[in-house]
N, C-alpha and C. Protein backbone atom coordinates (compact mmCIF):
# COMPACT_ATOMS: atom_id res chain seq x y z
N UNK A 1 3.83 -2.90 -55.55
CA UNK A 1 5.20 -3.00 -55.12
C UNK A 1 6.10 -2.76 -56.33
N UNK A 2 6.87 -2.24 -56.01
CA UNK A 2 7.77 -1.51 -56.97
C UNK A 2 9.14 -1.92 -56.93
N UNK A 3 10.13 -2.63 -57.19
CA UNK A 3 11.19 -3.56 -56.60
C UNK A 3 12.59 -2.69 -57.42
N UNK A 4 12.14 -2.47 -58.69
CA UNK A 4 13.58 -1.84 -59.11
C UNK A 4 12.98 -0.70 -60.00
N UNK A 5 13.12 0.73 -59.50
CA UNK A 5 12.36 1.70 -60.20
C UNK A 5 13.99 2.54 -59.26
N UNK A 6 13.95 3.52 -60.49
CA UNK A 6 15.42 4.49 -60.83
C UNK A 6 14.72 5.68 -60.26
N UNK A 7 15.38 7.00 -60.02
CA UNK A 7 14.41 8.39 -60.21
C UNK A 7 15.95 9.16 -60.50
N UNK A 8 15.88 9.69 -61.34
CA UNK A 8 16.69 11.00 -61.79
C UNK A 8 15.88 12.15 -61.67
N UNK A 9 16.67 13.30 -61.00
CA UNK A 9 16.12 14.78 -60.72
C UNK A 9 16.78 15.78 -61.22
N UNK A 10 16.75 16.89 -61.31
CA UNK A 10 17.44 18.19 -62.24
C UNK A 10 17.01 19.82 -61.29
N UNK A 11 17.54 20.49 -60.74
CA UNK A 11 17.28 21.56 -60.17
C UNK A 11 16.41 22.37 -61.28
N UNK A 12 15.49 23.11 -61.57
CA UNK A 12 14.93 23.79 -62.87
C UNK A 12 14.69 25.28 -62.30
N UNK A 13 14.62 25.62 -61.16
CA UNK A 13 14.30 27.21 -60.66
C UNK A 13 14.77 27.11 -59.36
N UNK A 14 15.10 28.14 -59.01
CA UNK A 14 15.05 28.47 -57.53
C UNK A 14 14.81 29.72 -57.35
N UNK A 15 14.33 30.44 -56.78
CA UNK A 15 13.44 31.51 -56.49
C UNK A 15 14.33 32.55 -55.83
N UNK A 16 14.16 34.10 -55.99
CA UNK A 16 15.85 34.78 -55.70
C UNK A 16 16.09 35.15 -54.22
N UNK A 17 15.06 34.91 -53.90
CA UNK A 17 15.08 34.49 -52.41
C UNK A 17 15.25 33.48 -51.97
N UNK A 18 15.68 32.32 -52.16
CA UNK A 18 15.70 31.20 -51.87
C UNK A 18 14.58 30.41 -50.97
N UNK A 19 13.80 30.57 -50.88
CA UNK A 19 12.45 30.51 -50.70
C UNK A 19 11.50 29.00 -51.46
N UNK A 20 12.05 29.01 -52.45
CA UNK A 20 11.32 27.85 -52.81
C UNK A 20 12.01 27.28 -54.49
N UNK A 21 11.87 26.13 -54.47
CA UNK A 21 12.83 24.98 -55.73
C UNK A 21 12.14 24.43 -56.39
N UNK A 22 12.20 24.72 -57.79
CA UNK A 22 11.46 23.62 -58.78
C UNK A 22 12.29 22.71 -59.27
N UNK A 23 12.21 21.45 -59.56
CA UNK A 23 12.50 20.26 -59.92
C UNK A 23 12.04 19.17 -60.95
N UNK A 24 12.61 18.87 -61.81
CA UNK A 24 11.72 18.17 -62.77
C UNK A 24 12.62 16.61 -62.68
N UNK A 25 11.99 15.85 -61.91
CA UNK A 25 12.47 14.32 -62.07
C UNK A 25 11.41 13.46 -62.86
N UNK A 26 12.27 12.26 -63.45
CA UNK A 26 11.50 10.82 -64.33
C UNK A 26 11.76 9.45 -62.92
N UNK A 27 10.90 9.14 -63.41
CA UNK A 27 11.14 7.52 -62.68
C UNK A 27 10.43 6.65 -63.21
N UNK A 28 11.77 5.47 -63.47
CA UNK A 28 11.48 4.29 -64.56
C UNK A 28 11.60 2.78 -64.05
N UNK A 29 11.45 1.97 -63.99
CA UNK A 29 11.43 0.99 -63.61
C UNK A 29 10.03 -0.19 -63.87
N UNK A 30 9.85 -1.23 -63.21
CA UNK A 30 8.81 -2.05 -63.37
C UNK A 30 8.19 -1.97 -62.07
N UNK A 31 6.52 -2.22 -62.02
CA UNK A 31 5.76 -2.32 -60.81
C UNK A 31 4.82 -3.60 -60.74
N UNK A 32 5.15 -4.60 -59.85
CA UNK A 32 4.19 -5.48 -59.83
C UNK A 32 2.91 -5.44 -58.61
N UNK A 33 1.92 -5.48 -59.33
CA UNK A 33 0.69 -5.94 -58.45
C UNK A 33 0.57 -7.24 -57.93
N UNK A 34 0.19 -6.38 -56.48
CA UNK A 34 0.13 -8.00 -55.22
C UNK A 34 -1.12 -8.07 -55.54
N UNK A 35 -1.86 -9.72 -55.21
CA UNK A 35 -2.59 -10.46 -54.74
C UNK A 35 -3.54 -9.77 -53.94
N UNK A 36 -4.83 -9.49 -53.32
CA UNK A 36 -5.40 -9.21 -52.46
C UNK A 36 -5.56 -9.58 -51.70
N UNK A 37 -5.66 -9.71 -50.03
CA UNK A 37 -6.18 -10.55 -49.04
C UNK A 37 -7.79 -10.66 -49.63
N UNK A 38 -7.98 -12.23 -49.41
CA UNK A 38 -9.55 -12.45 -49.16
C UNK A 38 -10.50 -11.53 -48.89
N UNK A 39 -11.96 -11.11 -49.15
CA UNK A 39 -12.21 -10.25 -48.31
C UNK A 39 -13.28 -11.04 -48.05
N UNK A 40 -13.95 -10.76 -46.68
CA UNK A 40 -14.95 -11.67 -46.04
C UNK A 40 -15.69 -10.59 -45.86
N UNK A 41 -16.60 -10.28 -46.56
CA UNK A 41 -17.95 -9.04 -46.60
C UNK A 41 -19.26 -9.55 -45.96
N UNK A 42 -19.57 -10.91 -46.47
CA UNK A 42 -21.21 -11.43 -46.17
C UNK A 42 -21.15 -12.20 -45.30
N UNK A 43 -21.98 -11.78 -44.45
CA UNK A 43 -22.67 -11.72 -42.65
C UNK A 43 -23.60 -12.85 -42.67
N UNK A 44 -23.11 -14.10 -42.17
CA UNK A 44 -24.16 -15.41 -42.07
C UNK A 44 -24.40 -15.84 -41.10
N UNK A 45 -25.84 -16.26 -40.99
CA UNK A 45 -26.11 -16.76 -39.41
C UNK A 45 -26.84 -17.97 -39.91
N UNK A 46 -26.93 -19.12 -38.94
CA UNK A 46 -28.00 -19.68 -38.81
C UNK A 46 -28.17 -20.46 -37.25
N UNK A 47 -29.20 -20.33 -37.10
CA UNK A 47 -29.95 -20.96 -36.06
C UNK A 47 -30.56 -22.14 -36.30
N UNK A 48 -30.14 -23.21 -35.39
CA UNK A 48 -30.57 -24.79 -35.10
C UNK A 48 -31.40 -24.88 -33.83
N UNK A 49 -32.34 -25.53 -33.57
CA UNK A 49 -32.48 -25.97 -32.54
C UNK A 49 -32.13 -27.77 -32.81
N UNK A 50 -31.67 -28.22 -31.08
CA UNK A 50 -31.21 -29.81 -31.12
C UNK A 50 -31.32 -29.79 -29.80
N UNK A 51 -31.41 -31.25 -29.63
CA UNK A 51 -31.44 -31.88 -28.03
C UNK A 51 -30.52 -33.03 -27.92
N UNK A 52 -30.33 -33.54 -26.54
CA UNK A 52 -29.19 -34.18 -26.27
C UNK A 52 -29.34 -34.51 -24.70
N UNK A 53 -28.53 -35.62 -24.71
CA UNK A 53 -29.28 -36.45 -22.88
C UNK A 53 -27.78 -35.50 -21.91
N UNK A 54 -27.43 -34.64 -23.01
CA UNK A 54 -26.55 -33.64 -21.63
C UNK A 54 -27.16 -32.19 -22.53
N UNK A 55 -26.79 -31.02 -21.46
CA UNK A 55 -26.64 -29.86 -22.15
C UNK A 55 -25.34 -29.58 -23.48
N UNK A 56 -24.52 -30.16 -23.12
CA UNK A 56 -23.47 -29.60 -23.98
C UNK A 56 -24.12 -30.62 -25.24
N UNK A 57 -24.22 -32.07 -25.16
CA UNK A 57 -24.53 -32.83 -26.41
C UNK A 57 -25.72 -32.09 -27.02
N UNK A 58 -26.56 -31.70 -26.46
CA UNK A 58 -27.88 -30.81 -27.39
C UNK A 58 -27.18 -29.59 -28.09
N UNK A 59 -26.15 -29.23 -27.40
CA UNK A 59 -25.71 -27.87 -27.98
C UNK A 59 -24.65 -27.33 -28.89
N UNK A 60 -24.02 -29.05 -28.77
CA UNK A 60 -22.81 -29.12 -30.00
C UNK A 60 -23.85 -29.88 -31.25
N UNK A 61 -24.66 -30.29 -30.94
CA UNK A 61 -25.63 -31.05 -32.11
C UNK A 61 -26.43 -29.90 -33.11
N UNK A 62 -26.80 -28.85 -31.96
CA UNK A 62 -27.03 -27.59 -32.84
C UNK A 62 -26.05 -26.61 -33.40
N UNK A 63 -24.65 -26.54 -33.03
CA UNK A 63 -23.74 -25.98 -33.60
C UNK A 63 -23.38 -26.74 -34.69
N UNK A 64 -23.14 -28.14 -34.97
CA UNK A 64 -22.88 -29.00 -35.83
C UNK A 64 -23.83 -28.61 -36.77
N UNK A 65 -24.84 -28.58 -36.71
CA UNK A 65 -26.07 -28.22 -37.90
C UNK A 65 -26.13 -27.14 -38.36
N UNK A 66 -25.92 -25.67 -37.43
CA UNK A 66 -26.01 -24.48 -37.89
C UNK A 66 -24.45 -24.22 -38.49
N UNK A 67 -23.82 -24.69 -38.52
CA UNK A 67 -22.32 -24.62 -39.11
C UNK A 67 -22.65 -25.11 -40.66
N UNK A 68 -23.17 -26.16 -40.43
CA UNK A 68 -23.15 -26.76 -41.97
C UNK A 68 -24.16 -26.26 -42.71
N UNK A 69 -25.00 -26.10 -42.42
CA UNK A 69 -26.48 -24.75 -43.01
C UNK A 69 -25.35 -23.42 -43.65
N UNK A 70 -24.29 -23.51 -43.01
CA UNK A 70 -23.64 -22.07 -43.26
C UNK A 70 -22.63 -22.72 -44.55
N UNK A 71 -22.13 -23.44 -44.29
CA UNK A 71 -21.07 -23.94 -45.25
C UNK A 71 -21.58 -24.86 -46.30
N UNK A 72 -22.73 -24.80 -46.16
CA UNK A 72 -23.98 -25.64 -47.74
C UNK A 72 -23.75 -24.14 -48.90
N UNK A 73 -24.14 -23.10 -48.38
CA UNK A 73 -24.40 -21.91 -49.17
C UNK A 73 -22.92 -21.73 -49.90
N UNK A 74 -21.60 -22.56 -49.86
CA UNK A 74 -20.47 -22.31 -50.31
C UNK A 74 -19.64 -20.82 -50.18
N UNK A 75 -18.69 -21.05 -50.56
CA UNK A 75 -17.27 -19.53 -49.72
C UNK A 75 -16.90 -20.67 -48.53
N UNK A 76 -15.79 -20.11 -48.33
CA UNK A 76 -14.44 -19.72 -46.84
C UNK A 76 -15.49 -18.78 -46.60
N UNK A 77 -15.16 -19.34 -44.55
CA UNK A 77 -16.10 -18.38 -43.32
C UNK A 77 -14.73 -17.97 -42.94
N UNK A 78 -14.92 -17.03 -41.61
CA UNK A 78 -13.92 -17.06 -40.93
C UNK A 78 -14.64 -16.21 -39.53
N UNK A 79 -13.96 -16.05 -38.63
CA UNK A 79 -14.82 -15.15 -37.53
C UNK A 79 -15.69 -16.27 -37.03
N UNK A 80 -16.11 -17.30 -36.38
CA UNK A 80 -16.92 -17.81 -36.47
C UNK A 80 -17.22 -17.71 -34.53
N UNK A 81 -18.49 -17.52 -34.55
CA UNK A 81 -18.90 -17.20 -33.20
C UNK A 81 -20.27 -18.44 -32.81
N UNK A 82 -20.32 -18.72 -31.68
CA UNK A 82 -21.93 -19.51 -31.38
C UNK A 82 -22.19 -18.94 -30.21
N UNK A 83 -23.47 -19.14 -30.32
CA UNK A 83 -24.34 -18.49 -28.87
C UNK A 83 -25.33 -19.98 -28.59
N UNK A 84 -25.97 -20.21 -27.62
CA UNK A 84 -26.78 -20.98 -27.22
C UNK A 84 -27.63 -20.65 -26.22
N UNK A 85 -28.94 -21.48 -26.16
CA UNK A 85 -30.23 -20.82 -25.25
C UNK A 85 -30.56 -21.95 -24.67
N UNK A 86 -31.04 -22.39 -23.79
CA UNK A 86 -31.67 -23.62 -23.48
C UNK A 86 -33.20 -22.93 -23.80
N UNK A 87 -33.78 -23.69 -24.52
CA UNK A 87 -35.75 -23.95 -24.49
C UNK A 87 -36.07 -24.54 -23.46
N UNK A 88 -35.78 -26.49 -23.52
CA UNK A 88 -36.44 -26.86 -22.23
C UNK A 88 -35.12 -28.13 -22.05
N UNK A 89 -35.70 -28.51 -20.67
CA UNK A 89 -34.96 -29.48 -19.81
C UNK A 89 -36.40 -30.65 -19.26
N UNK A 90 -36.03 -31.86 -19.68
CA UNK A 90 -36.88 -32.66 -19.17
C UNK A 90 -36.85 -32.53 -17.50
N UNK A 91 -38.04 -32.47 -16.63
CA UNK A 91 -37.95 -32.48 -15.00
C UNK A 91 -36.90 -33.23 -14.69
N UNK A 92 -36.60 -34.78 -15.21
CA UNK A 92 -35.59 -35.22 -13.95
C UNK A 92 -34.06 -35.21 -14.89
N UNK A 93 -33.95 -33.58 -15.74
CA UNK A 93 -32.61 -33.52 -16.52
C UNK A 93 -31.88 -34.77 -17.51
N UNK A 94 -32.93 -35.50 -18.20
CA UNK A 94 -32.83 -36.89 -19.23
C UNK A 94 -32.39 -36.02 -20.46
N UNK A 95 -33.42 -34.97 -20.64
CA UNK A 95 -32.94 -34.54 -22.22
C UNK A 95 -33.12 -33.11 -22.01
N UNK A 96 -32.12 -32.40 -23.06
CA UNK A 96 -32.18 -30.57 -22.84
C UNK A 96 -32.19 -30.26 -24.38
N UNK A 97 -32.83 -29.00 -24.69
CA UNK A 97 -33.35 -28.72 -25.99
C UNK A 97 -32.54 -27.49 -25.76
N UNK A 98 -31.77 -27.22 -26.74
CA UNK A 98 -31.16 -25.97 -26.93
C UNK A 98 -31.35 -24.97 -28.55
N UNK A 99 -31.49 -23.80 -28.54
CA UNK A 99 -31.50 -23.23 -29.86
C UNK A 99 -29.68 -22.84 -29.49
N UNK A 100 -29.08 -22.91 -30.87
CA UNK A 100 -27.99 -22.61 -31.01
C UNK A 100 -27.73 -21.70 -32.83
N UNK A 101 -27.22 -20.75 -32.43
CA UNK A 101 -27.07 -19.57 -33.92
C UNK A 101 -25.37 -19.74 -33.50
N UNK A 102 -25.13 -20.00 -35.04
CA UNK A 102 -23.87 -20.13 -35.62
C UNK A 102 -23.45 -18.70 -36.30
N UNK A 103 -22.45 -18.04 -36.54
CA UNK A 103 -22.65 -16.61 -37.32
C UNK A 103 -20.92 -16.53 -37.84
N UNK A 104 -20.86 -16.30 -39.29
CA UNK A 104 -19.52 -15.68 -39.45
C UNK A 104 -19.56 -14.84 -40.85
N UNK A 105 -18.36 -14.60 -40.75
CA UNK A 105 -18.16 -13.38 -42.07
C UNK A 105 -17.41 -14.46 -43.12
N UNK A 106 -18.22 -14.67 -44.37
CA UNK A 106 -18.12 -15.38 -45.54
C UNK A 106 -17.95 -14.39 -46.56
N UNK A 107 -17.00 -15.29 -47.79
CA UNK A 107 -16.30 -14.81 -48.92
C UNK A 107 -17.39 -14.77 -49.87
N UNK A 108 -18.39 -15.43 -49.89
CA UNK A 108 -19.81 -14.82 -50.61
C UNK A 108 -21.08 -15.81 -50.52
């Protein structure tokens, strides 16, 4: 970004056809460099399996775990997505086993 920059110009040719103009300008001033946005390059997953006396409690117990597996390795995530599977369900639905993969784009 360039905030206070001058330009002075000078006609130097013009061609006798008028056809085409040469020009010799300066430009002076100061330029400051911005900051970069973050960049989030590295692709992390992890997969938990957990159980729980509901489906959703088995499946936030494995998001809870595969989140923090992700945020042990250190960086800002962002993007953050979950998927979940059920494995098994006890017959009379007491306890449900879910695999759950956590995944986002981390600063390194």
């Amino acid at each position: 970004m360039c905030p206070s920059v001058s330009v002075s110009s000078s006609l130097v040719y013009t061609a006798p056809d008028g056809s085409a103009y040469v020009y010799q300008a300066t430009a002076s001033g100061t330029c400051v460099t911005q900051t970069p946005a973050p960049s989030y390059p590295v692709p992390r997953s992890e997969t938990r399996q957990a159980g729980g006396s509901t489906p959703s409690a088995a499946a936030q117990a494995g998001s809870q775990a595969a989140r923090a597996a992700i945020l042990a390795a250190g960086g800002s995530c962002t993007g953050w997505t979950t998927t979940s599977a059920l494995v098994w369900a006890a017959p009379d639905s007491s306890w449900h086993v879910y695999d759950v993969t956590v995944s986002a784009s981390c600063a390194n």
